[in-house]
C-alpha atoms as a PDB file:
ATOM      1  CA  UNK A   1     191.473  93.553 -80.011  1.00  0.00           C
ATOM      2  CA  UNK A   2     189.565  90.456 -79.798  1.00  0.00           C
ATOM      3  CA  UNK A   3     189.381  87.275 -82.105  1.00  0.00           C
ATOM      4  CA  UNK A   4     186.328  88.874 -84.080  1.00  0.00           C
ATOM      5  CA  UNK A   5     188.397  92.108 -84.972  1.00  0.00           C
ATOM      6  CA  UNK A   6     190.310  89.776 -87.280  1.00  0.00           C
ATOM      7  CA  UNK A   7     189.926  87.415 -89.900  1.00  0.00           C
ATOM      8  CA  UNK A   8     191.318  83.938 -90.598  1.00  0.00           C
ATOM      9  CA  UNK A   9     193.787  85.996 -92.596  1.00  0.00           C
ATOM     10  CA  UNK A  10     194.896  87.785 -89.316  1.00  0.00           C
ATOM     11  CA  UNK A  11     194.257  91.038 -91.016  1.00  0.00           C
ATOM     12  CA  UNK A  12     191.621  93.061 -89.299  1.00  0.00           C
ATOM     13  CA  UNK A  13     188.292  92.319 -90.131  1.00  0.00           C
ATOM     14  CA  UNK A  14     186.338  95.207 -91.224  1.00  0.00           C
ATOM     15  CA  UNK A  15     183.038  94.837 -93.628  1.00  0.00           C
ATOM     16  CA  UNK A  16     180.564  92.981 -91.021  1.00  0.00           C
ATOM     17  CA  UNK A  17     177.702  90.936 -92.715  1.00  0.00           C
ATOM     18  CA  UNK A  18     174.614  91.322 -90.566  1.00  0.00           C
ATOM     19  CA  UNK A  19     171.008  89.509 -90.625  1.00  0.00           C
ATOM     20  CA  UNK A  20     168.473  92.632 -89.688  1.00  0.00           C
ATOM     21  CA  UNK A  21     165.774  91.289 -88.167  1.00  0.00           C
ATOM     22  CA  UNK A  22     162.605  92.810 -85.787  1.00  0.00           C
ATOM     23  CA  UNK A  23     164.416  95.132 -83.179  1.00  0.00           C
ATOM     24  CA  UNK A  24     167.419  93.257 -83.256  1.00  0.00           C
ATOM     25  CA  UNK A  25     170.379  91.690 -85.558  1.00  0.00           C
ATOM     26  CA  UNK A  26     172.623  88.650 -85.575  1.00  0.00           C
ATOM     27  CA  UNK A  27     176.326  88.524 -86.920  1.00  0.00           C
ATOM     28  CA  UNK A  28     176.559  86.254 -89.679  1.00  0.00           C
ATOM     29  CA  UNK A  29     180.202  87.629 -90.427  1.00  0.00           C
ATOM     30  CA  UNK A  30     182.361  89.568 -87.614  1.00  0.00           C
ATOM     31  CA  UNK A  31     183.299  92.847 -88.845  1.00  0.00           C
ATOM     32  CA  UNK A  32     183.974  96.791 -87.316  1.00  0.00           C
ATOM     33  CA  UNK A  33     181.255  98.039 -89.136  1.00  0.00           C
ATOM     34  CA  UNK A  34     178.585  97.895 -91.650  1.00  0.00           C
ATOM     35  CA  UNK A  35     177.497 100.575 -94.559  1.00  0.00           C
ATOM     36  CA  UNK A  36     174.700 102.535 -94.915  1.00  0.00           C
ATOM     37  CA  UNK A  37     172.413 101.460 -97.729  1.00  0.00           C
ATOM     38  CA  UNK A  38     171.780 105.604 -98.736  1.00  0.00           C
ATOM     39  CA  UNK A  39     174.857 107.413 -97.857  1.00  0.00           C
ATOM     40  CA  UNK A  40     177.329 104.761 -98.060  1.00  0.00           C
ATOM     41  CA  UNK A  41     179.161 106.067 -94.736  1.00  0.00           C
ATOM     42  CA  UNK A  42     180.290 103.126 -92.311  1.00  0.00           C
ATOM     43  CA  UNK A  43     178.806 102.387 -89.172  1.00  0.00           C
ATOM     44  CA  UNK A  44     180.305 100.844 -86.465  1.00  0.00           C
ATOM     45  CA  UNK A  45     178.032  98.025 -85.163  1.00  0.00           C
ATOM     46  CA  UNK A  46     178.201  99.725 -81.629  1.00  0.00           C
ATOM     47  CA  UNK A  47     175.990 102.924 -82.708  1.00  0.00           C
ATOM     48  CA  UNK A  48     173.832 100.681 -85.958  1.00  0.00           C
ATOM     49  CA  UNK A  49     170.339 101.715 -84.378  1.00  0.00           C
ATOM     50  CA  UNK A  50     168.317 102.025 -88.027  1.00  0.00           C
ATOM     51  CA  UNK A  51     167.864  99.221 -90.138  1.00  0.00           C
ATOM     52  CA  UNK A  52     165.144  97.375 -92.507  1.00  0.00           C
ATOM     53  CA  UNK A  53     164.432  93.772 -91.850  1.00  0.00           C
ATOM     54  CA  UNK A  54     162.519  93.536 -95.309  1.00  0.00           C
ATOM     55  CA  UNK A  55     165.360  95.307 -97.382  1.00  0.00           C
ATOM     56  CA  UNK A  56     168.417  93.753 -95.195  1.00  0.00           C
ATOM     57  CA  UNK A  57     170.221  97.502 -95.004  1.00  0.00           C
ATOM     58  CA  UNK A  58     171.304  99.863 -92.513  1.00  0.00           C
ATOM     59  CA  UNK A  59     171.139 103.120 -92.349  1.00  0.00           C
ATOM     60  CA  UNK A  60     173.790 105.972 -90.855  1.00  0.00           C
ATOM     61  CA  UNK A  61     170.579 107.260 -88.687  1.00  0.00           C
ATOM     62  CA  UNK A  62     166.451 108.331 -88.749  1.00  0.00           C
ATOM     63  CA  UNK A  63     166.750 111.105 -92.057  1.00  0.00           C
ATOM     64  CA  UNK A  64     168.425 108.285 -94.332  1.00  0.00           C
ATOM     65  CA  UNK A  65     166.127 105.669 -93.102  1.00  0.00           C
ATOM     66  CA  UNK A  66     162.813 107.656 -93.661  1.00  0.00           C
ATOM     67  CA  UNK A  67     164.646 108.437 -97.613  1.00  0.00           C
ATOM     68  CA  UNK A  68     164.665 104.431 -97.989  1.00  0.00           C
ATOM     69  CA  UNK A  69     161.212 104.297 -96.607  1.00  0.00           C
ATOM     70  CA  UNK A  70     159.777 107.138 -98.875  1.00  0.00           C
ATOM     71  CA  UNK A  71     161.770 105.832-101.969  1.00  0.00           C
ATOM     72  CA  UNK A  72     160.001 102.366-101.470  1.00  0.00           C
ATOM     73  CA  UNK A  73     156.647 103.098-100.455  1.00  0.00           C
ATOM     74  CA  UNK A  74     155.538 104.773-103.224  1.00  0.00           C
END
């Protein structure tokens, strides 16, 4: 464990708060993992590879991403 597994608390930090931008993403709270906007199962920031910098969500891999994208481009 580091000092961004935990909180101030000293329990372990676990819900990360992320800023998606273009091809990349920036920590704006340290966390284990983040949720995926469509299937609500948790992804550790180590394998988050599908996200939407105009809806600010992640998504558990390519089949829930393309359901976000088809839900909001019609």
């Amino acid at each position: 464990m580091n000092a961004h597994d935990r909180d101030l608390s000293g329990k372990p930090a676990e819900l990360a708060v992320l800023h998606y931008g273009d091809g990349e993403f920036v920590v704006l709270k340290p966390g284990r993992h983040v949720v995926c906007a469509v299937s609500g199962v948790k992804i550790p920031l180590q394998a988050l590879r599908y996200w939407s910098p105009a809806l600010q969500e992640a998504y558990a891999g390519p089949a829930e991403a393309y359901a976000r994208w088809k839900e909001t481009s019609s």
